[in-house]
Protein backbone atom coordinates (compact mmCIF):
# COMPACT_ATOMS: atom_id res chain seq x y z
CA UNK A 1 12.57 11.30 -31.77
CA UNK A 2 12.53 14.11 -29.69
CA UNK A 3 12.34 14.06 -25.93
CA UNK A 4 9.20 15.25 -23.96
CA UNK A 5 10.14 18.12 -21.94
CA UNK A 6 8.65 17.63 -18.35
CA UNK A 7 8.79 19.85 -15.36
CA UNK A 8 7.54 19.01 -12.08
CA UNK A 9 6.03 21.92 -9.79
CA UNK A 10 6.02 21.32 -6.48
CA UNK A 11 8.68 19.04 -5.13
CA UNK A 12 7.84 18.25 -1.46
CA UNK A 13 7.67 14.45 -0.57
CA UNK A 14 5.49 13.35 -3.81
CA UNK A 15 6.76 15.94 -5.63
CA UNK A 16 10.34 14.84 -5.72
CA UNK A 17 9.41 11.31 -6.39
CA UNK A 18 7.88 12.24 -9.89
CA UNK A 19 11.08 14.20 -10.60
CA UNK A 20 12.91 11.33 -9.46
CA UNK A 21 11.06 8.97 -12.02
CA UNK A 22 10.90 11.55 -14.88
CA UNK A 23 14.99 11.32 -14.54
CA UNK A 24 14.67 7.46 -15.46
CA UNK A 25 12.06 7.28 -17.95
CA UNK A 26 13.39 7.20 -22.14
CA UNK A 27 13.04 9.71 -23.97
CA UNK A 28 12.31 12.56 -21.16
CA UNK A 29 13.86 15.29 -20.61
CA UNK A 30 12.87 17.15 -17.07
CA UNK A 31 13.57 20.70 -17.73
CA UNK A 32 13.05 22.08 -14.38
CA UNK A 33 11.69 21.52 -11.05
CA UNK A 34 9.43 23.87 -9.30
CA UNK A 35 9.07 24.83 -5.61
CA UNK A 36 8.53 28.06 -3.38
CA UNK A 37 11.06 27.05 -1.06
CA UNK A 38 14.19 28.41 -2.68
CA UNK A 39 15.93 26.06 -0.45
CA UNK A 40 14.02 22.60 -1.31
CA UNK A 41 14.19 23.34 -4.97
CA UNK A 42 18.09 23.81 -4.82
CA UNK A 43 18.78 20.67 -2.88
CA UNK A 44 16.15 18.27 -4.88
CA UNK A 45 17.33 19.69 -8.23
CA UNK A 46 20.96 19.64 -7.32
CA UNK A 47 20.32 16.17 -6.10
CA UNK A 48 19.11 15.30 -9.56
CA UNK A 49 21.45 17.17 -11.70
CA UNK A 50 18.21 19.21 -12.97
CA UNK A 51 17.65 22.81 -13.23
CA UNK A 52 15.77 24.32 -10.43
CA UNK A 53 13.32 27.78 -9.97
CA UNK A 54 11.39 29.06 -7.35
CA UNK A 55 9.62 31.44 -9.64
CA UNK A 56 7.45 29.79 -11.57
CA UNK A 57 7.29 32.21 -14.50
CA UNK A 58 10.71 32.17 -14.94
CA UNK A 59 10.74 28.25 -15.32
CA UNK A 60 8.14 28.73 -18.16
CA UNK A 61 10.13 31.06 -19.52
CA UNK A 62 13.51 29.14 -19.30
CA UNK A 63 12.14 25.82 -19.20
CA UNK A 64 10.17 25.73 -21.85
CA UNK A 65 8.51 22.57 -20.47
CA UNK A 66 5.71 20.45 -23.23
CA UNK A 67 4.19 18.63 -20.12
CA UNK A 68 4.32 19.41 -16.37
CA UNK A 69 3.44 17.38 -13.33
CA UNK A 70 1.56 19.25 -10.56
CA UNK A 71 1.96 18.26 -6.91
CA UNK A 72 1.91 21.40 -5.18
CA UNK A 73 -1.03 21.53 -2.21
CA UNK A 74 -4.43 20.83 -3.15
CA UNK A 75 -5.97 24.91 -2.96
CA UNK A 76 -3.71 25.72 -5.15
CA UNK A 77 -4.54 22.78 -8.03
CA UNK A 78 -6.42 24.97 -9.79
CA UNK A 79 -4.64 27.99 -10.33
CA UNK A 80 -1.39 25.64 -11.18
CA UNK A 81 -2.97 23.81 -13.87
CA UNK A 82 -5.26 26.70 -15.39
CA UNK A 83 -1.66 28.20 -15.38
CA UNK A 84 0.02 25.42 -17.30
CA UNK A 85 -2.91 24.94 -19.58
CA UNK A 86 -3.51 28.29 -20.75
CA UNK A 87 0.41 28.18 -21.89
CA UNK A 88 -0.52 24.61 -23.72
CA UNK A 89 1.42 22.49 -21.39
CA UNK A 90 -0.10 19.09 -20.91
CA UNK A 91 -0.49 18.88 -17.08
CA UNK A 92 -0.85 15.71 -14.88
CA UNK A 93 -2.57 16.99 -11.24
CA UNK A 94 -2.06 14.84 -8.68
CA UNK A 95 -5.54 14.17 -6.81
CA UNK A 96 -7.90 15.15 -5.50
CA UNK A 97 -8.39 17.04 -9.03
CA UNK A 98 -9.46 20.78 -7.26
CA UNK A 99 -11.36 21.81 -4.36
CA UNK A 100 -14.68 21.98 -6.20
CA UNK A 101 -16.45 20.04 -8.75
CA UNK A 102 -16.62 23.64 -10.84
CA UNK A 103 -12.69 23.68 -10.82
CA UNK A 104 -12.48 20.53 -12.62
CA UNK A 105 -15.14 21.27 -14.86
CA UNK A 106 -13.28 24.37 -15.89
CA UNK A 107 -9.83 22.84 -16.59
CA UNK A 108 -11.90 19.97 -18.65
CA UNK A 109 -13.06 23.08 -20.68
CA UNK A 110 -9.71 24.44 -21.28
CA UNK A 111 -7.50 21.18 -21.91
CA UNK A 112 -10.26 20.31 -24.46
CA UNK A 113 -9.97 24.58 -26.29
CA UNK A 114 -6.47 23.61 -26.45
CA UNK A 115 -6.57 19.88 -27.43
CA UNK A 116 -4.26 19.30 -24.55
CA UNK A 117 -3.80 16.23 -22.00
CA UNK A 118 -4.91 16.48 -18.37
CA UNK A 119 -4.12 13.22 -16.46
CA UNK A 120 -5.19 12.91 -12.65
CA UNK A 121 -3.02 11.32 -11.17
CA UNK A 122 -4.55 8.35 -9.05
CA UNK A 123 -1.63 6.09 -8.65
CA UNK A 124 -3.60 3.21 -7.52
CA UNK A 125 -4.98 2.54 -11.23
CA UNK A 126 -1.29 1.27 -12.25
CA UNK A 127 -1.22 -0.93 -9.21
CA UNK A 128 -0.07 -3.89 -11.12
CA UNK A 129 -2.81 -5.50 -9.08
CA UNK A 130 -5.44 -3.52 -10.04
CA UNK A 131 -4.72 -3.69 -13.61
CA UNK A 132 -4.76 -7.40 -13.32
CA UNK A 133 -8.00 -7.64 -11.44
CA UNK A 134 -9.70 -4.50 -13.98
CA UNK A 135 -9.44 -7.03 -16.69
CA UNK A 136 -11.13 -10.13 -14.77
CA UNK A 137 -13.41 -8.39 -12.94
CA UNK A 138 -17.65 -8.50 -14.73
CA UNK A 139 -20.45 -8.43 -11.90
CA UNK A 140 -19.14 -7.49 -8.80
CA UNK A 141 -21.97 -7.49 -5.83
CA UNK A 142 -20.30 -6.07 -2.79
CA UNK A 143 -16.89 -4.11 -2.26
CA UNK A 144 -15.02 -3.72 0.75
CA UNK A 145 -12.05 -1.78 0.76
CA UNK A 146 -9.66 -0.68 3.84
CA UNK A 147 -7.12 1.67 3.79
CA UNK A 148 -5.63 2.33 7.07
CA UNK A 149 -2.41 3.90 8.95
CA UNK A 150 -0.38 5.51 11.49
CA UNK A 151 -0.98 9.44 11.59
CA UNK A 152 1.54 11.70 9.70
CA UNK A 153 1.73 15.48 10.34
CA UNK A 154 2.67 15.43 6.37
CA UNK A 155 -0.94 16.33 5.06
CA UNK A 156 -2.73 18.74 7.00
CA UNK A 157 -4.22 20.84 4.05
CA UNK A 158 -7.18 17.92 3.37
CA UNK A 159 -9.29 15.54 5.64
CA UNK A 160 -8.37 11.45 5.20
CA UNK A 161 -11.37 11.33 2.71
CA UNK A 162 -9.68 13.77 0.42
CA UNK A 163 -6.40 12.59 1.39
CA UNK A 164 -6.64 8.67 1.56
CA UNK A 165 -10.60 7.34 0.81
CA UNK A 166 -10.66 9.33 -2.96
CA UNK A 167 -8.02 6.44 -3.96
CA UNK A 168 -10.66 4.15 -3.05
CA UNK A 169 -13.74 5.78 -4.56
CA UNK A 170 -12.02 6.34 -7.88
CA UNK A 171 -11.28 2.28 -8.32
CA UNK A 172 -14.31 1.06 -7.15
CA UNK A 173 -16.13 3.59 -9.95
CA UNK A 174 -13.64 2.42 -12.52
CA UNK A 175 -15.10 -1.38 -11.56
CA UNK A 176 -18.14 -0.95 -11.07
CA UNK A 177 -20.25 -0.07 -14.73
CA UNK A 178 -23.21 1.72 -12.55
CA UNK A 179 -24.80 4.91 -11.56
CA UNK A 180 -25.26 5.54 -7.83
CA UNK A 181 -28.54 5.63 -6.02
CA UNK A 182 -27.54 6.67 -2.39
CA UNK A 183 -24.97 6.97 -0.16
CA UNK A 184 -24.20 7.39 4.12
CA UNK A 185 -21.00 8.16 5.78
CA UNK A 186 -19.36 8.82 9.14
CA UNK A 187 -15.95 10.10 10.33
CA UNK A 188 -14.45 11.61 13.29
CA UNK A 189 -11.16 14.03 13.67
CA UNK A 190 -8.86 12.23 15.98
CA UNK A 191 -5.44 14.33 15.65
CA UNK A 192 -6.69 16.97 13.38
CA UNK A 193 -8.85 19.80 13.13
CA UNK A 194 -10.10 17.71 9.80
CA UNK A 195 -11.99 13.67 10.34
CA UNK A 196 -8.69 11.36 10.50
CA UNK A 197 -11.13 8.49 9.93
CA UNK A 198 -14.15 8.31 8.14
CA UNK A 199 -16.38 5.30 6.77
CA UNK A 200 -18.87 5.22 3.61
CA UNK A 201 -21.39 2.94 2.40
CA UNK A 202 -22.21 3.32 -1.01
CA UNK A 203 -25.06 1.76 -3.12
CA UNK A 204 -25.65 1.77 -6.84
CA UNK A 205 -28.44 1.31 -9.15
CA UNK A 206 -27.80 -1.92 -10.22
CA UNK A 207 -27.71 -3.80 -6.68
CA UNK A 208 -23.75 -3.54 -6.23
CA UNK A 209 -22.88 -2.23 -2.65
CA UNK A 210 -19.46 -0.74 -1.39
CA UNK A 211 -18.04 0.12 1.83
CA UNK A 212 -15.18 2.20 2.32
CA UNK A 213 -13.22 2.46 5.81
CA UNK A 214 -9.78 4.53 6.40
CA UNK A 215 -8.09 5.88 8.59
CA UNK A 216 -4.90 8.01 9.10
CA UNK A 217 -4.90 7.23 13.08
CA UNK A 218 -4.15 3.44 13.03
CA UNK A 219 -1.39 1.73 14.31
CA UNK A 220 -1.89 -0.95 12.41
CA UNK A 221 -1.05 0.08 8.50
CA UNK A 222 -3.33 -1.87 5.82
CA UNK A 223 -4.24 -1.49 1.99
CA UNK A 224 -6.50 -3.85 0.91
CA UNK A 225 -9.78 -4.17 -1.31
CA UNK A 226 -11.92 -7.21 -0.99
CA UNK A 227 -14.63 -7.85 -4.41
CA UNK A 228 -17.76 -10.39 -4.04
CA UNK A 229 -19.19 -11.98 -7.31
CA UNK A 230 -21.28 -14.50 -7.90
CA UNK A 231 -18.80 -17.48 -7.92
CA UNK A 232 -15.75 -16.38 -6.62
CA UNK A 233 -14.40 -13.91 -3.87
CA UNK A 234 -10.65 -11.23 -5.20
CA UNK A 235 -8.53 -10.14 -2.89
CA UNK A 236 -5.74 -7.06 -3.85
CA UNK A 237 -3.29 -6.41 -1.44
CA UNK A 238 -2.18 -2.87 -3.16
CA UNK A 239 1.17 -2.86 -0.87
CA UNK A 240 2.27 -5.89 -2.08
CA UNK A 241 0.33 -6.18 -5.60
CA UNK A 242 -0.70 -9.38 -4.64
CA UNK A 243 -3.96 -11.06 -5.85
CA UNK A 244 -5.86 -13.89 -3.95
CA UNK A 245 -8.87 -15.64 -5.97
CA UNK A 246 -11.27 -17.78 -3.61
CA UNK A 247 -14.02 -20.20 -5.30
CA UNK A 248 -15.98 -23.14 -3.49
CA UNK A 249 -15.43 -26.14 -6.07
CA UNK A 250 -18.20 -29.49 -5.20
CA UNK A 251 -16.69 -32.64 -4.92
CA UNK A 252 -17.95 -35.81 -4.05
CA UNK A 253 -16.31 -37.03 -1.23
CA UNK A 254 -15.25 -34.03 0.50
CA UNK A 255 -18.37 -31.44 -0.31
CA UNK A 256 -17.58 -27.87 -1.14
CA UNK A 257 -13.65 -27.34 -1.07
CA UNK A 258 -11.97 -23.87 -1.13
CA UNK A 259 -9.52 -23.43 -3.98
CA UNK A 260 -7.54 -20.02 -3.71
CA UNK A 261 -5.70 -18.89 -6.77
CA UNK A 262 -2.18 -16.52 -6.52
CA UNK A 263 -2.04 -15.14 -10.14
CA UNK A 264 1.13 -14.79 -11.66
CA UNK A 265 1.98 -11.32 -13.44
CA UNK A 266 5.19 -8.65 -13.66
CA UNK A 267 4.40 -6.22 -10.77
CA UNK A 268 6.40 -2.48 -11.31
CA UNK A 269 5.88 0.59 -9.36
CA UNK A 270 2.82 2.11 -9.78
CA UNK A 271 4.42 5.98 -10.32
CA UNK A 272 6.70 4.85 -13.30
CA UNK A 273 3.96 3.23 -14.86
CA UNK A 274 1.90 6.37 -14.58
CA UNK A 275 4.09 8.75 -15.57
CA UNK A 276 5.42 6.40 -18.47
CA UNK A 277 1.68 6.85 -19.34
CA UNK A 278 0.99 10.43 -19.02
CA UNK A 279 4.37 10.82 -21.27
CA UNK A 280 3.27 8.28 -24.40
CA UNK A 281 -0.13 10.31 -24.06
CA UNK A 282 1.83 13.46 -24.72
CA UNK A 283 3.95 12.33 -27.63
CA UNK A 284 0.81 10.41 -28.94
CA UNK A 285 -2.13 12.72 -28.35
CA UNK A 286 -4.12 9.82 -26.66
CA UNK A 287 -6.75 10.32 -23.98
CA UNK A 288 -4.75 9.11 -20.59
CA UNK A 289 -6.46 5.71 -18.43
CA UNK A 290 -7.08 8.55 -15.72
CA UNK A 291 -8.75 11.54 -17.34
CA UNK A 292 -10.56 15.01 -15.91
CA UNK A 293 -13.59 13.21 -15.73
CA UNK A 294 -12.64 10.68 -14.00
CA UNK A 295 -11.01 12.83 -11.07
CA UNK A 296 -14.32 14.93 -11.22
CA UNK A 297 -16.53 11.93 -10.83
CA UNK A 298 -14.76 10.79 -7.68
CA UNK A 299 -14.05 14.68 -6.40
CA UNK A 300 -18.09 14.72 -6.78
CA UNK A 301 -18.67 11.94 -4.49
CA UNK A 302 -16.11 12.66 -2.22
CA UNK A 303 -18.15 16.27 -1.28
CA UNK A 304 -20.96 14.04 -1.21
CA UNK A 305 -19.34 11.96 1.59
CA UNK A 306 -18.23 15.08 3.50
CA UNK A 307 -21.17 16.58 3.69
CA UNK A 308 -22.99 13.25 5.11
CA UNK A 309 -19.59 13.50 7.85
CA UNK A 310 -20.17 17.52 8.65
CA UNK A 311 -24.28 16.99 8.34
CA UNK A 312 -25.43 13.50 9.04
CA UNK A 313 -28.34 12.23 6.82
CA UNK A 314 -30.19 9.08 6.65
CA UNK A 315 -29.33 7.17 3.01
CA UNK A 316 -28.38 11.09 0.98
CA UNK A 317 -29.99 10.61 -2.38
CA UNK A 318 -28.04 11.54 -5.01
CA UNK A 319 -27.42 11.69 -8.74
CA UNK A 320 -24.19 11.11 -10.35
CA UNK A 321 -23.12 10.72 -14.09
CA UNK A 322 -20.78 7.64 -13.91
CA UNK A 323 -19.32 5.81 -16.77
């Protein structure tokens, strides 16, 4: 069996990771790494024993990649993957997807001319603990999720909704089966020019609430997602892919008791597992756990949210297509 070619383009502090993990995965080959920076490129793919470009044509060219990895700032998503995709390379774009709901739409249109794969890459679906909790999870009635930390001059191109919340948004779509009927939001800049924290409530049509805080401007760092259903309460720690399972049991004597479960299951970094998937979609031609749509649906109410932040309004309504 041949090797998948790979390339990754863009190899800042993400960026080098997936190179880094595209070096240990079977039956990969990484046939170049990408950057602007002559400089970066020569030291990451000199640290990897790959070959490195900072022209990006000439990587194509020499490279010859079947699948690419793009992790280059988020203005430039677009261009990069309409890029790759026109040349039939299978491209995984880390999120958010594009700027604009349209710039999805398009690359949706051409992976499909060209029968190609187009993975978005939120990492948090292969959390170990999510995966575990995906597959217990049936009515949920009210999410809570947190995702806090200290401030890092690292991102400066995107706000923390765009940056930090979309993680959130896209997992508590993928759980909860529902379209959504409204929406509010708030958020501040603290050490930006862009909000640094930001908070959204989030209803759906049938009855299941969510709220969303984060916040890039904590000292205190935190990663957690809290689900209510009718008989028990799930707790995922996504740092430390732990899961917690709280239910009130009656007994006689003693009244209700709380019994908390710690499920048992393997727990493996979350980027291996996703690139290990976007690669076994390329050699196999399947449809990746993390498609265009799904980046689009959660890029879609991510503007929503920004727009309630930049123009405050009373309960938004809205109308979103979610699976």
């Amino acid at each position: 069996m041949d090797p998948v070619r790979v390339g990754v383009i863009g190899v800042g502090h993400l960026g080098f990771h997936h190179a880094r993990v595209y070096t240990e995965l079977l039956n990969t080959e990484v046939v170049g790494i990408v950057d602007t920076n002559p400089e970066r490129a020569a030291a990451v793919g000199e640290l990897l024993g790959v070959p490195f470009f900072s022209d990006i044509g000439k990587f194509y060219k020499y490279g010859k990649p079947d699948a690419v990895s793009v992790v280059v700032p988020t203005v430039q998503h677009y261009e990069t993957a309409r890029q790759a995709l026109s040349m039939g390379t299978h491209v995984l774009i880390e999120k958010p997807v594009t700027s604009t709901v349209e710039e999805a739409e398009e690359l949706l249109e051409l992976a499909a001319v060209g029968n190609l794969v187009l993975q978005v890459g939120h990492i948090e679906r292969f959390n170990s603990a999510v995966q575990h909790v995906r597959n217990i999870i049936k009515d949920p009635l009210f999410l809570q999720s947190k995702r806090i930390g200290p401030f890092s001059s690292r991102i400066s191109d995107v706000g923390v909704v765009l940056d930090l919340m979309i993680h959130d948004i896209d997992i508590i779509l993928s759980l909860v089966h529902s379209e959504i009927s409204s929406l509010s939001a708030m958020g501040r800049s603290v050490r930006s020019s862009l909000e640094d924290i930001a908070t959204a409530q989030i209803a759906f049509k049938n009855g299941a609430l969510a709220q969303i805080l984060v916040s890039r401007v904590s000292e205190r760092r935190l990663r957690q997602l809290e689900i209510m259903e009718p008989e028990r309460f799930v707790t995922i720690n996504y740092e430390t892919q732990d899961v917690s399972i709280h239910r009130c049991v009656q007994e006689k004597e003693c009244g209700l008791v709380e019994v908390i479960e710690h499920p048992v299951f393997p727990k493996r970094e979350p980027l291996k597992l996703e690139l290990q998937h976007f690669v076994t979609c390329v050699r196999e031609g399947k449809q990746p756990l993390v498609g265009i749509m799904d980046g689009k649906r959660a890029l879609e109410v991510a503007i929503s949210i920004l727009k309630q932040i930049q123009t405050p309004q009373k309960n938004q309504e809205i109308s979103f297509i979610t699976g």
